[in-house]
N, C-alpha and C. Protein backbone atom coordinates (compact mmCIF):
# COMPACT_ATOMS: atom_id res chain seq x y z
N UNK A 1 24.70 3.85 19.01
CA UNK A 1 23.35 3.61 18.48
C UNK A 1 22.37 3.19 19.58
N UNK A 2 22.91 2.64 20.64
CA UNK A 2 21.70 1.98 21.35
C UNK A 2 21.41 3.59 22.73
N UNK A 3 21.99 4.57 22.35
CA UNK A 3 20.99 5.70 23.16
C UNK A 3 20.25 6.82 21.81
N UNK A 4 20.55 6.13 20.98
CA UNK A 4 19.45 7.05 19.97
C UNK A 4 18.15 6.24 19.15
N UNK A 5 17.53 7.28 18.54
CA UNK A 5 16.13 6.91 18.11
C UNK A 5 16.56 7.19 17.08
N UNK A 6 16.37 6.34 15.98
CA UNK A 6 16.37 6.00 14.65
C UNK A 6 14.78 6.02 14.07
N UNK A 7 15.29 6.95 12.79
CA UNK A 7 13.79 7.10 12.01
C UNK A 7 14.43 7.00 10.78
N UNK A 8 13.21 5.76 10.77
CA UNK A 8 13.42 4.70 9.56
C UNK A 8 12.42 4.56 8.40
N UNK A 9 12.34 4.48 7.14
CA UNK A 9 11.47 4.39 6.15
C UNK A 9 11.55 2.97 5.99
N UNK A 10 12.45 2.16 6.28
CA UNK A 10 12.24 0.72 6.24
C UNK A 10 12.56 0.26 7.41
N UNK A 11 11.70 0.38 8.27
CA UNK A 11 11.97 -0.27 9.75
C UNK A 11 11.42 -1.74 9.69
N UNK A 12 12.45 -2.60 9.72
CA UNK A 12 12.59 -3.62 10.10
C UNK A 12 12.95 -4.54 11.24
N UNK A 13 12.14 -5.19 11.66
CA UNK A 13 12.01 -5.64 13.35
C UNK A 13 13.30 -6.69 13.14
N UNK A 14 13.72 -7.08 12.07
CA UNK A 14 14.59 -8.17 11.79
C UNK A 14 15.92 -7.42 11.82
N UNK A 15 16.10 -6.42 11.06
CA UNK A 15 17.32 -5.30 11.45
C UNK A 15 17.24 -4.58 12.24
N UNK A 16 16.12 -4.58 13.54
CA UNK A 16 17.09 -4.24 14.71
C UNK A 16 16.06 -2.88 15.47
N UNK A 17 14.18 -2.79 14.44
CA UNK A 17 13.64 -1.70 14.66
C UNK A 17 13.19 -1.55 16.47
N UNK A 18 13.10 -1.13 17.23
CA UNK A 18 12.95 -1.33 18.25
C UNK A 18 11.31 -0.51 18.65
N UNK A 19 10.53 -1.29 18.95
CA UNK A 19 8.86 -0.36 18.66
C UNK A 19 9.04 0.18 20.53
N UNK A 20 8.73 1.63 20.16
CA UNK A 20 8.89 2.19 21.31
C UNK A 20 9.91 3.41 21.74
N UNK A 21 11.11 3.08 20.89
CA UNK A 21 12.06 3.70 20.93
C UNK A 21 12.25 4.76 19.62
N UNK A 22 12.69 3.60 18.26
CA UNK A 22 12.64 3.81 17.00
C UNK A 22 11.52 4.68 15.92
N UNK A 23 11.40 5.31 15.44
CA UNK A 23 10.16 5.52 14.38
C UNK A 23 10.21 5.27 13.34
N UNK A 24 9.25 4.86 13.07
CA UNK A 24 8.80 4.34 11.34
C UNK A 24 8.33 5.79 10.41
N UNK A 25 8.58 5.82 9.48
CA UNK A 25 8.27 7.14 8.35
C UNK A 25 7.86 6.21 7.72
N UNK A 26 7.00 7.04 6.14
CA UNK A 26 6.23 6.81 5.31
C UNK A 26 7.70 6.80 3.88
N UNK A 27 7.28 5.91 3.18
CA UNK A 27 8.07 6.81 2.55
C UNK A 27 7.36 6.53 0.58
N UNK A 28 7.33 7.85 0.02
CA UNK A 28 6.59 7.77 -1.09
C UNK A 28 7.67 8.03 -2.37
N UNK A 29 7.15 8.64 -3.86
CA UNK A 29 7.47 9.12 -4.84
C UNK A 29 6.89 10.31 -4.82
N UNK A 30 7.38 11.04 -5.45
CA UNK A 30 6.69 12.55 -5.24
C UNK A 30 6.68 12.48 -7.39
N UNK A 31 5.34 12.24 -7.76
CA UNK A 31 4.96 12.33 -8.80
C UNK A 31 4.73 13.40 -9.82
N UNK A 32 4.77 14.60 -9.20
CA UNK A 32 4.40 16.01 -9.57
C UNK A 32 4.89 16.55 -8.57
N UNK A 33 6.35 17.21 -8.33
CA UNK A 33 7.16 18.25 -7.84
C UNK A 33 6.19 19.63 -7.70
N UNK A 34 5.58 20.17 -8.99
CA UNK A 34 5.10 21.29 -8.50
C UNK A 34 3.99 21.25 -8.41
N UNK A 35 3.41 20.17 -8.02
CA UNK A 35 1.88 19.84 -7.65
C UNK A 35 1.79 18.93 -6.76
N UNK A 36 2.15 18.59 -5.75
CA UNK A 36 2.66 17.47 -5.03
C UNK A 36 0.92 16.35 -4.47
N UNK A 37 0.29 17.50 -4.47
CA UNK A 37 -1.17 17.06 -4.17
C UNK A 37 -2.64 16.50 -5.73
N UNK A 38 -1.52 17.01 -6.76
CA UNK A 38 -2.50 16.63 -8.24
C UNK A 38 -2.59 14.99 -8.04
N UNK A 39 -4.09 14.96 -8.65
CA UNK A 39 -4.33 13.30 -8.46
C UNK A 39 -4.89 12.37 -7.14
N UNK A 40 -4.94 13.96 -6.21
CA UNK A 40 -5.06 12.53 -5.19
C UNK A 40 -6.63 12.12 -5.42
N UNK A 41 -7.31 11.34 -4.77
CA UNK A 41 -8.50 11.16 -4.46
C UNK A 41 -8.75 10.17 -5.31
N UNK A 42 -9.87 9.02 -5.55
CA UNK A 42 -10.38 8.28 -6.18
C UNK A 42 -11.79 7.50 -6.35
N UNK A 43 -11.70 6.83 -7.14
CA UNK A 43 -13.10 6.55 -7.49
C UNK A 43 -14.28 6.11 -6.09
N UNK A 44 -15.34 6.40 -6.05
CA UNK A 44 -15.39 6.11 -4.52
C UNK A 44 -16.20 4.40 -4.76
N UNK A 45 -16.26 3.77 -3.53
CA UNK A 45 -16.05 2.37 -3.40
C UNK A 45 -17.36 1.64 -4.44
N UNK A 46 -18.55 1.99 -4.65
CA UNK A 46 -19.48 1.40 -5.64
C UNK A 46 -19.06 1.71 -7.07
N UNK A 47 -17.83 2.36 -7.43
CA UNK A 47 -17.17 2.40 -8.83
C UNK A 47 -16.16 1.80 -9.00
N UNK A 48 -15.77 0.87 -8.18
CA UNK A 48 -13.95 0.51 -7.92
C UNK A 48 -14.38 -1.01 -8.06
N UNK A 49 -14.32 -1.74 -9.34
CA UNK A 49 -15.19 -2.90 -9.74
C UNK A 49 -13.89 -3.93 -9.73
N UNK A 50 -12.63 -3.49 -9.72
CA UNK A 50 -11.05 -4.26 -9.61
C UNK A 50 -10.97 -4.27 -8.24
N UNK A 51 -11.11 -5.85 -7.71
CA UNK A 51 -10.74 -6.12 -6.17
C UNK A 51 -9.67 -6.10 -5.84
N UNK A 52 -8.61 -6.30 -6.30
CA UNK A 52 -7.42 -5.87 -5.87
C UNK A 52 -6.17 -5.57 -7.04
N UNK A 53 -5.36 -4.82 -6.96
CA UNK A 53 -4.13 -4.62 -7.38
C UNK A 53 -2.75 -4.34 -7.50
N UNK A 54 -2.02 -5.20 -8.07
CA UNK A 54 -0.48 -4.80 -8.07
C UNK A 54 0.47 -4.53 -9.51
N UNK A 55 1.33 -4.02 -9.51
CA UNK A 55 2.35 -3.35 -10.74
C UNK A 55 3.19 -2.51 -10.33
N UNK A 56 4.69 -3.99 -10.53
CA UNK A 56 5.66 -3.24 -9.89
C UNK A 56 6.53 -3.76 -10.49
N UNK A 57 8.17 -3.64 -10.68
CA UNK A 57 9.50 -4.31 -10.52
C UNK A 57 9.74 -5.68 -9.70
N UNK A 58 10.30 -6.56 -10.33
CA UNK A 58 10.34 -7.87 -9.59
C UNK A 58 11.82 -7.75 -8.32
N UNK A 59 11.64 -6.89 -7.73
CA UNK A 59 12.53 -6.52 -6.04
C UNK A 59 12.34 -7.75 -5.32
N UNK A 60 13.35 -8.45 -4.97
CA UNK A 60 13.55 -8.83 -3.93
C UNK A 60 12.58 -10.59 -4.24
N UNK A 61 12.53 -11.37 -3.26
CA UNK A 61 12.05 -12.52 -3.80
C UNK A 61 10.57 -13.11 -3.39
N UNK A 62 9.55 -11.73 -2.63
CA UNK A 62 8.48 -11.94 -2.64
C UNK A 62 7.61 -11.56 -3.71
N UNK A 63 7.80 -10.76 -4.36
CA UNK A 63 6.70 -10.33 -5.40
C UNK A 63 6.65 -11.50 -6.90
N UNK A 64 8.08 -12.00 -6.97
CA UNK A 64 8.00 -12.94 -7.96
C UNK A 64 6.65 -14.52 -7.67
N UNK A 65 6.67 -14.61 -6.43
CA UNK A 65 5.71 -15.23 -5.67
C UNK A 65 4.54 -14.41 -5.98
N UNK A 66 4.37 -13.30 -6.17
CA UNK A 66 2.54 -12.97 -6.06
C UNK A 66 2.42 -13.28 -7.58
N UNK A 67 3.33 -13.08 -8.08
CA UNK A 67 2.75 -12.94 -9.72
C UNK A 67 2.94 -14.66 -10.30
N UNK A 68 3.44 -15.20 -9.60
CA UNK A 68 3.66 -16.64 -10.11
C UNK A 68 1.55 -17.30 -9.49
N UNK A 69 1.64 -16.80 -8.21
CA UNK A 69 0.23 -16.63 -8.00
C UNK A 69 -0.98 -16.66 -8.76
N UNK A 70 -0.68 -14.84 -9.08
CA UNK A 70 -1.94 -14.39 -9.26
C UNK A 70 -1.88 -13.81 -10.87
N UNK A 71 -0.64 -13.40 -11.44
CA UNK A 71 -0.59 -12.84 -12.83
C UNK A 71 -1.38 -13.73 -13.69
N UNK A 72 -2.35 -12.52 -14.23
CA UNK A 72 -3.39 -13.88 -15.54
C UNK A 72 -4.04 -14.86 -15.46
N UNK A 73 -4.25 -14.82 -13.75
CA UNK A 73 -5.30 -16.12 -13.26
C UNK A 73 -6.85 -16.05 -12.51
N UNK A 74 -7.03 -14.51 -12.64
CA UNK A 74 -7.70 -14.34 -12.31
C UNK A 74 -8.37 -12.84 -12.60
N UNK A 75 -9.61 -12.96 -12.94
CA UNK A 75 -9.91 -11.35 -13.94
C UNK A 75 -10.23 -10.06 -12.43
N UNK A 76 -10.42 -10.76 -11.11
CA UNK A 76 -10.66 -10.01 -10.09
C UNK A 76 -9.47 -9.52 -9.23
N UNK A 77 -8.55 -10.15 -10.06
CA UNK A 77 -7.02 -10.10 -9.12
C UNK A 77 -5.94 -9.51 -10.67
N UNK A 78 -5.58 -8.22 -10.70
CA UNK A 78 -5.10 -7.34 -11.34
C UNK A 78 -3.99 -7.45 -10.84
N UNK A 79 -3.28 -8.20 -11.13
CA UNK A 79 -1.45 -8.31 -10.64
C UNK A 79 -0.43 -8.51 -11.48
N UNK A 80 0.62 -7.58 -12.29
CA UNK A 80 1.48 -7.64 -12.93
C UNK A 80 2.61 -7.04 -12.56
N UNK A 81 3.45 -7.25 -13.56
CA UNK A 81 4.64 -7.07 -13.34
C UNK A 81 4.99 -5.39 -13.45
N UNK A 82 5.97 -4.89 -14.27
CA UNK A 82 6.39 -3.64 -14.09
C UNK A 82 5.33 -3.31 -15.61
N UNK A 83 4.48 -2.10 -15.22
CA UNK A 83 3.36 -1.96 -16.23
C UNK A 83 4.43 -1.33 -17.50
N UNK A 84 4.22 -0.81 -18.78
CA UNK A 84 4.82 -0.20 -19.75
C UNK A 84 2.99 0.50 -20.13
N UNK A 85 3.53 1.94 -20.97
CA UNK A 85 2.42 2.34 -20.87
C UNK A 85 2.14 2.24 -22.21
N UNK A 86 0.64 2.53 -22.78
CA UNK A 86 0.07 1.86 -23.72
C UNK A 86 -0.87 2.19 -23.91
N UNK A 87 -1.13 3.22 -25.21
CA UNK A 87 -2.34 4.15 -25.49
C UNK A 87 -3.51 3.18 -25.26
N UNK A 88 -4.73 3.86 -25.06
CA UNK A 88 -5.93 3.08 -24.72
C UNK A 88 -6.14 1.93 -23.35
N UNK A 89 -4.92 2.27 -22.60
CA UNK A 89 -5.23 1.03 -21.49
C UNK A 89 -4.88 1.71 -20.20
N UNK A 90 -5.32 1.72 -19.21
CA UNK A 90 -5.32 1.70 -17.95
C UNK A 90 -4.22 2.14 -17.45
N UNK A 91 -4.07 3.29 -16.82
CA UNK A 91 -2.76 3.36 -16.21
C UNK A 91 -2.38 2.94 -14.90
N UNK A 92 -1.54 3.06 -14.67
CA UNK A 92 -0.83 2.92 -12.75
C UNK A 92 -2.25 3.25 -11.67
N UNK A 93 -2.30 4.69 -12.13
CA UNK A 93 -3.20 5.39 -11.16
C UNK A 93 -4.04 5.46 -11.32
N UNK A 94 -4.94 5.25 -12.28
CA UNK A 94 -5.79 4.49 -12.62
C UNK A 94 -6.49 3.20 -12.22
N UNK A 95 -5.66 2.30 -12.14
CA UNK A 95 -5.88 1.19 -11.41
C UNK A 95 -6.11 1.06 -10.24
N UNK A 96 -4.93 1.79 -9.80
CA UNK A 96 -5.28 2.44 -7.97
C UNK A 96 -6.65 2.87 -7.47
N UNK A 97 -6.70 4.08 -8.66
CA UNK A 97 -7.94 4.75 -8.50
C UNK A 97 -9.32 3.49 -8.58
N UNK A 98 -9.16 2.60 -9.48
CA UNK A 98 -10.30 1.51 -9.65
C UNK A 98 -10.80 0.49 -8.84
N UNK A 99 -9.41 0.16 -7.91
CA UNK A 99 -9.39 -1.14 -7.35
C UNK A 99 -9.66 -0.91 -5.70
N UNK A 100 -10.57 -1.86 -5.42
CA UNK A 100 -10.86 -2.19 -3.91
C UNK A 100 -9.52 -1.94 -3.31
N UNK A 101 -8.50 -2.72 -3.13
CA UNK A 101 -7.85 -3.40 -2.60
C UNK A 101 -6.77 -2.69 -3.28
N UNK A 102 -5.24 -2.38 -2.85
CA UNK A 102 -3.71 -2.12 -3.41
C UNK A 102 -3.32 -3.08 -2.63
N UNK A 103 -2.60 -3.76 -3.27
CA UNK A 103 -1.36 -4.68 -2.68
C UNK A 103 0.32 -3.94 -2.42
N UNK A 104 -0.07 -4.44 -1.52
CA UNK A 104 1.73 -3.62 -1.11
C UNK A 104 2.72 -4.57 -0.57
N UNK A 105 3.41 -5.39 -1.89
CA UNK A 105 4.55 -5.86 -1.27
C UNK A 105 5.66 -5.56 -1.39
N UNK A 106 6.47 -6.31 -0.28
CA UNK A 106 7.53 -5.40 -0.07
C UNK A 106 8.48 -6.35 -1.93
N UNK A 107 9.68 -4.96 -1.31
CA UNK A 107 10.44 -5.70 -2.65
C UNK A 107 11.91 -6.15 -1.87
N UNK A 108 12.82 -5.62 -2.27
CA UNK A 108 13.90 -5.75 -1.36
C UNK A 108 14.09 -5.38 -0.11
N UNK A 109 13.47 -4.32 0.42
CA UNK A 109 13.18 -4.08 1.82
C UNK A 109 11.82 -4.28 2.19
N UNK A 110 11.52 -3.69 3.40
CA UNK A 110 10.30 -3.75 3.95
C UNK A 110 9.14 -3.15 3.74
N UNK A 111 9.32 -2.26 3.25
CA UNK A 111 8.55 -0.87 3.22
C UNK A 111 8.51 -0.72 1.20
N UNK A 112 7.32 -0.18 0.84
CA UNK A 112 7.01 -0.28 -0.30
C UNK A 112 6.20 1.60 -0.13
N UNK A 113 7.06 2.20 -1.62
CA UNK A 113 5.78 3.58 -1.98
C UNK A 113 4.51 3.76 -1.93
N UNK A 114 3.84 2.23 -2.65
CA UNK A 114 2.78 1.94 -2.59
C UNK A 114 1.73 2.00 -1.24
N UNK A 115 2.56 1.82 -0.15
CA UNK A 115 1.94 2.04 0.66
C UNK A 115 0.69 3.38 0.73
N UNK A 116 1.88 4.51 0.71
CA UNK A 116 1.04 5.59 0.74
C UNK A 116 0.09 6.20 -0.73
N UNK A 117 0.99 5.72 -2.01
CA UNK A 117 0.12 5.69 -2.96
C UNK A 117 -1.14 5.02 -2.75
N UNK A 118 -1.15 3.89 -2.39
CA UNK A 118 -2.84 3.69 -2.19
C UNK A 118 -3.26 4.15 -1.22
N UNK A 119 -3.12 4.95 0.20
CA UNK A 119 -3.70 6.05 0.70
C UNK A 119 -4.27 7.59 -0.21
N UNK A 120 -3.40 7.61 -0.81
CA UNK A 120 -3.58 9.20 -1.94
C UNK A 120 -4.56 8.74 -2.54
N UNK A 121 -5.05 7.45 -3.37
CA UNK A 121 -5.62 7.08 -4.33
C UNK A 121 -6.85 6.35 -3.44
N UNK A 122 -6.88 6.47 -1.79
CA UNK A 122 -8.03 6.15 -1.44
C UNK A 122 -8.44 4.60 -1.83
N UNK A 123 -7.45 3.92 -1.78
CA UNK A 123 -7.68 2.01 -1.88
C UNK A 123 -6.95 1.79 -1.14
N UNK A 124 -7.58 1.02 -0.08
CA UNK A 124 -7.41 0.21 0.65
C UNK A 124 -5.85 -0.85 0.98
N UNK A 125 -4.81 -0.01 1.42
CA UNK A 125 -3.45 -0.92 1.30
C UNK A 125 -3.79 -2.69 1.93
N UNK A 126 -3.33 -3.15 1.06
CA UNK A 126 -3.07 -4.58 1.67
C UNK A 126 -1.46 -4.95 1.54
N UNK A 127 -0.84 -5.05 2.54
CA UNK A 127 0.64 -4.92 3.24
C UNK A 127 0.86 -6.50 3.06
N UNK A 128 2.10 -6.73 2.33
CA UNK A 128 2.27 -8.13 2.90
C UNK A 128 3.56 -8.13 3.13
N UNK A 129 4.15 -8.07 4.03
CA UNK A 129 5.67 -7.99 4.56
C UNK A 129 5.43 -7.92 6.09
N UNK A 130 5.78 -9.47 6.58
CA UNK A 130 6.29 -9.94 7.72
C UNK A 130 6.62 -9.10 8.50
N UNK A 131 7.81 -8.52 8.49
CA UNK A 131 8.67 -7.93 9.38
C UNK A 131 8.47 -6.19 9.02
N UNK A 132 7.49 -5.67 9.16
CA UNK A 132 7.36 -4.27 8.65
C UNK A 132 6.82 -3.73 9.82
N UNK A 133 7.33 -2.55 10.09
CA UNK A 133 6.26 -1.83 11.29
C UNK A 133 5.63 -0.74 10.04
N UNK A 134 4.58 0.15 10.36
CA UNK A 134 3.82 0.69 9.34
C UNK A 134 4.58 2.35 9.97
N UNK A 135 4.36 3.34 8.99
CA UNK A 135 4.56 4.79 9.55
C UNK A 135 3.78 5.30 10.72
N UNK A 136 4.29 5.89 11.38
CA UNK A 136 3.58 6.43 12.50
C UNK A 136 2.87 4.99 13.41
N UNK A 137 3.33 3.78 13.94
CA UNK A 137 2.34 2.93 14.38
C UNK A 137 2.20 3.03 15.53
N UNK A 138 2.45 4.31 16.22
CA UNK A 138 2.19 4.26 17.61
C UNK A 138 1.27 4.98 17.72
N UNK A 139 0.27 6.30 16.50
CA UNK A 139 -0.47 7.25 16.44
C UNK A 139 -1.50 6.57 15.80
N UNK A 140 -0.93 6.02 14.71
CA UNK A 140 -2.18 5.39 13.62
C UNK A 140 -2.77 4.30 13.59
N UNK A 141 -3.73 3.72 13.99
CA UNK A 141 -4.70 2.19 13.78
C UNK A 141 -4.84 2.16 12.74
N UNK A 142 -3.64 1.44 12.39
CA UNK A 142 -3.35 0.59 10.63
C UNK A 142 -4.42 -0.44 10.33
N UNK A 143 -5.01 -0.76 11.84
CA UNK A 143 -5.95 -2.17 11.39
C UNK A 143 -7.01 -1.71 10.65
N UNK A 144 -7.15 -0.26 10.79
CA UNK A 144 -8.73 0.00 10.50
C UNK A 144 -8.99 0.32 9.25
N UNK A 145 -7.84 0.99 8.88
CA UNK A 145 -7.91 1.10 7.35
C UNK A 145 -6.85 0.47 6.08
N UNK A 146 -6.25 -0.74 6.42
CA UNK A 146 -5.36 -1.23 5.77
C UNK A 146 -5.78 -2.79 6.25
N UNK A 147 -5.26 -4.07 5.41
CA UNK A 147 -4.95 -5.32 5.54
C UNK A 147 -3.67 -5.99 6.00
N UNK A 148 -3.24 -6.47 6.51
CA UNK A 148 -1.92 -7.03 6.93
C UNK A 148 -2.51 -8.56 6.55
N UNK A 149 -1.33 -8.83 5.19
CA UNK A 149 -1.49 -10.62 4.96
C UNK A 149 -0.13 -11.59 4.91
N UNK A 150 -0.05 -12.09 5.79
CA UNK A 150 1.33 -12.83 6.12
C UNK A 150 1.96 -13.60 4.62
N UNK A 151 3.23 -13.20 4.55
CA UNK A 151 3.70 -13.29 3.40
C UNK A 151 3.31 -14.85 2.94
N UNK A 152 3.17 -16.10 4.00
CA UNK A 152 3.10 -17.45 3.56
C UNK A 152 1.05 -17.48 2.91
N UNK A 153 0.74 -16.17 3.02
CA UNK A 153 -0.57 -16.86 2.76
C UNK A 153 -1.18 -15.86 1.12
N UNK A 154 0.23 -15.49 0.60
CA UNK A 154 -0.30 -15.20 -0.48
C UNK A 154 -1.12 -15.88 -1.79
N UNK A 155 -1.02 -17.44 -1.75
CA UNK A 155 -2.10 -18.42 -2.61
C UNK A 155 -3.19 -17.87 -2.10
N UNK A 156 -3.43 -17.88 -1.10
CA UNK A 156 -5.11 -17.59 -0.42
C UNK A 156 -5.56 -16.22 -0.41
N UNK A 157 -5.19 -14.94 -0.67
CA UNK A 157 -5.28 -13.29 -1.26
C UNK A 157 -6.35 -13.30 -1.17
N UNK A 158 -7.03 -13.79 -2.24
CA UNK A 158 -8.43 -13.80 -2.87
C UNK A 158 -9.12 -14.04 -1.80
N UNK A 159 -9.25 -15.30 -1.34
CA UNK A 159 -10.03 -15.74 -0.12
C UNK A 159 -10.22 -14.47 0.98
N UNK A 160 -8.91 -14.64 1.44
CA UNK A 160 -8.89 -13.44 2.42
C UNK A 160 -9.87 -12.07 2.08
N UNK A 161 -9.26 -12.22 1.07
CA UNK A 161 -9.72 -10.31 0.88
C UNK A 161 -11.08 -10.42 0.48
N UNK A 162 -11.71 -11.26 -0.26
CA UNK A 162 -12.97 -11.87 0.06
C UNK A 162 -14.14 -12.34 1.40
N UNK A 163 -13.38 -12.56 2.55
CA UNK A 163 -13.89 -12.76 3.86
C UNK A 163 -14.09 -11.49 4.25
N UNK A 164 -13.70 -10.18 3.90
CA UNK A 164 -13.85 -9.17 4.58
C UNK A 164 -15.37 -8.86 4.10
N UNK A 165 -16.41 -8.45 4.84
CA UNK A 165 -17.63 -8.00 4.63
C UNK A 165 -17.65 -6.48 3.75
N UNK A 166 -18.64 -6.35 2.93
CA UNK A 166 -18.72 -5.09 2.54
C UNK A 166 -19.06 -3.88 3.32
N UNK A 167 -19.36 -4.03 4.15
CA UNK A 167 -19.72 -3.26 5.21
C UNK A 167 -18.30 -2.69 5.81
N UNK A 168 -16.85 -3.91 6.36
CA UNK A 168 -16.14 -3.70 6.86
C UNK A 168 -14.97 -2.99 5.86
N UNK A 169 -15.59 -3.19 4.56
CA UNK A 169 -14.70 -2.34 3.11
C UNK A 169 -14.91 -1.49 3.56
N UNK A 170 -16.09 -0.38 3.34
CA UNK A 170 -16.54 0.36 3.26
C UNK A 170 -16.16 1.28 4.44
N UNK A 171 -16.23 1.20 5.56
CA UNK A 171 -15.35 1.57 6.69
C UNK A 171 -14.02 1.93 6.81
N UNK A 172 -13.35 0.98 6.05
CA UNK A 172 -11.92 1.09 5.85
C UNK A 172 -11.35 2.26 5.01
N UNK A 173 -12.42 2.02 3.88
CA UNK A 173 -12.05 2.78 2.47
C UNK A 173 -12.31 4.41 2.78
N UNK A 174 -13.58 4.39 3.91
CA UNK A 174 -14.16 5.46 4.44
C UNK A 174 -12.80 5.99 5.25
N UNK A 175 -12.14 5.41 5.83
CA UNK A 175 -11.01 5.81 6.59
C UNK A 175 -9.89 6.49 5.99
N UNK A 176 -9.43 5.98 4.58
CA UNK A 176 -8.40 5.92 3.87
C UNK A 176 -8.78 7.12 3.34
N UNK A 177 -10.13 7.44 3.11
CA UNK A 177 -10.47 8.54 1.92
C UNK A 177 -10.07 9.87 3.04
N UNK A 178 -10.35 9.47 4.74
CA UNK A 178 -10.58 10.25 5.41
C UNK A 178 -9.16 11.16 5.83
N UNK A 179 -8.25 10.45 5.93
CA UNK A 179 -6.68 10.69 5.82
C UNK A 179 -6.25 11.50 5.11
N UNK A 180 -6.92 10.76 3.50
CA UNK A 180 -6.35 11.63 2.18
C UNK A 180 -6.70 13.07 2.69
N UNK A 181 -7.90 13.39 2.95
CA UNK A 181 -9.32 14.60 2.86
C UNK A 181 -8.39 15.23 4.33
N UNK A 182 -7.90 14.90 4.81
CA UNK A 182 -7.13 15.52 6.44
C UNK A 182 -5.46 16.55 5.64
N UNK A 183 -5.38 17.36 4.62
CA UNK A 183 -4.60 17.60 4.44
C UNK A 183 -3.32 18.05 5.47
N UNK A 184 -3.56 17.78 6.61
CA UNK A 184 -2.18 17.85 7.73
C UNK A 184 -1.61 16.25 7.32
N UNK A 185 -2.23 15.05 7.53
CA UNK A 185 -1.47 13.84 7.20
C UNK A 185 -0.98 13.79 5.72
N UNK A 186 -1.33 14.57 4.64
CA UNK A 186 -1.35 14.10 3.47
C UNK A 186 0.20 14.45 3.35
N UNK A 187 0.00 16.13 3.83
CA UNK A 187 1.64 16.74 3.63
C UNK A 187 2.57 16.14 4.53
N UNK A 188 2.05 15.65 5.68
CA UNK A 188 3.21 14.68 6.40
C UNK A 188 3.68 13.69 5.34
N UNK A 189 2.99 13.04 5.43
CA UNK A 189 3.12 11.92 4.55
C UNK A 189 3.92 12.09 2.91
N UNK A 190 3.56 13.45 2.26
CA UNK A 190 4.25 13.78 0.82
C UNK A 190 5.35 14.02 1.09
N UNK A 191 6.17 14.75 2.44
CA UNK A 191 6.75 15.36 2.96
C UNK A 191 7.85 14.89 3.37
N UNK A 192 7.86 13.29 3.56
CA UNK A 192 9.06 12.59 4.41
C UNK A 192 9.66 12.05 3.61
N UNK A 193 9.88 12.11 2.55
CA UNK A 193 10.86 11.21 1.58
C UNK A 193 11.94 12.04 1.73
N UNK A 194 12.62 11.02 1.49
CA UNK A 194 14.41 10.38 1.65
C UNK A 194 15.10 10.34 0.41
């Protein structure tokens, strides 16, 4: 192992990812097999009135932390558990599509779908997993269009994601939409699952 390059969908600096050597992949759900591209795109940023969001499976022992947080405490912070669906209400992608902000934490590993789902859906990933290198991080400036929030400062979300200027949203979101709209990254990106 130590003369090969490992490409990893959960590269973890704690198991051993080596930046430089190693590569990080994306890794998604493929939602529509014979449409792999239906859905992408989303509401653009003066319609997306939900500042941030999450809805997932309780994986691993950070996400039970966001929702002990943020579940039901706040009407600007959209964070639940594993959604069930429910005529007349909001779906998954939907929400995606609505919200400033996707939260992407990890669950049992490092690396979360969500990641690239809120690229497709054009919101803004906010990453919270410590030990994660992002896909492609030797090509892509993750800073510019994504958040990185250290797993100890999830009480403070709001704050944070609040300090960012609208101006510096808007840039970001402009970035994210710009990726989606680049159909060479999109199919990379649909393309690498495992």
């Amino acid at each position: 192992m130590a003369n090969c390059i490992r490409a990893l969908c959960n590269s973890d600096i704690k198991e051993g990812f080596q930046f430089g050597k190693d590569v990080s992949l994306p890794e998604t759900s493929v939602r529509s097999p014979q449409n792999p591209l239906k859905q992408l795109g989303g509401n653009p940023p003066s319609h997306r009135q939900i500042l941030a969001f999450f809805a997932g499976r309780m994986h691993g022992s950070l996400r039970p932390v966001l929702l002990n947080y943020w579940e039901n405490k706040d009407p600007d912070m959209k964070i639940f558990g594993k959604m069930r669906k429910a005529k007349g209400q909001m779906s998954y992608v939907q929400y995606m599509k609505s919200s400033k902000y996707c939260i992407c934490a990890k669950g049992f590993e490092v690396n979360s779908p969500r990641v690239v789902e809120a690229i497709f859906y054009e919101c803004v990933p906010v990453i919270i997993s410590d030990n994660f290198v992002p896909p492609f991080f030797e090509t892509l400036n993750w800073e510019s269009f994504a958040v990185f929030v250290l797993e100890k400062d999830i009480p403070n979300l709001k704050s944070i994601l609040l300090s960012i200027s609208k101006e510096r949203y808007i840039e970001m979101q402009k970035r994210v939409k710009q990726s989606v709209s680049d159909k060479t990254l999109v199919m990379d990106l649909e393309f690498t699952e495992v």
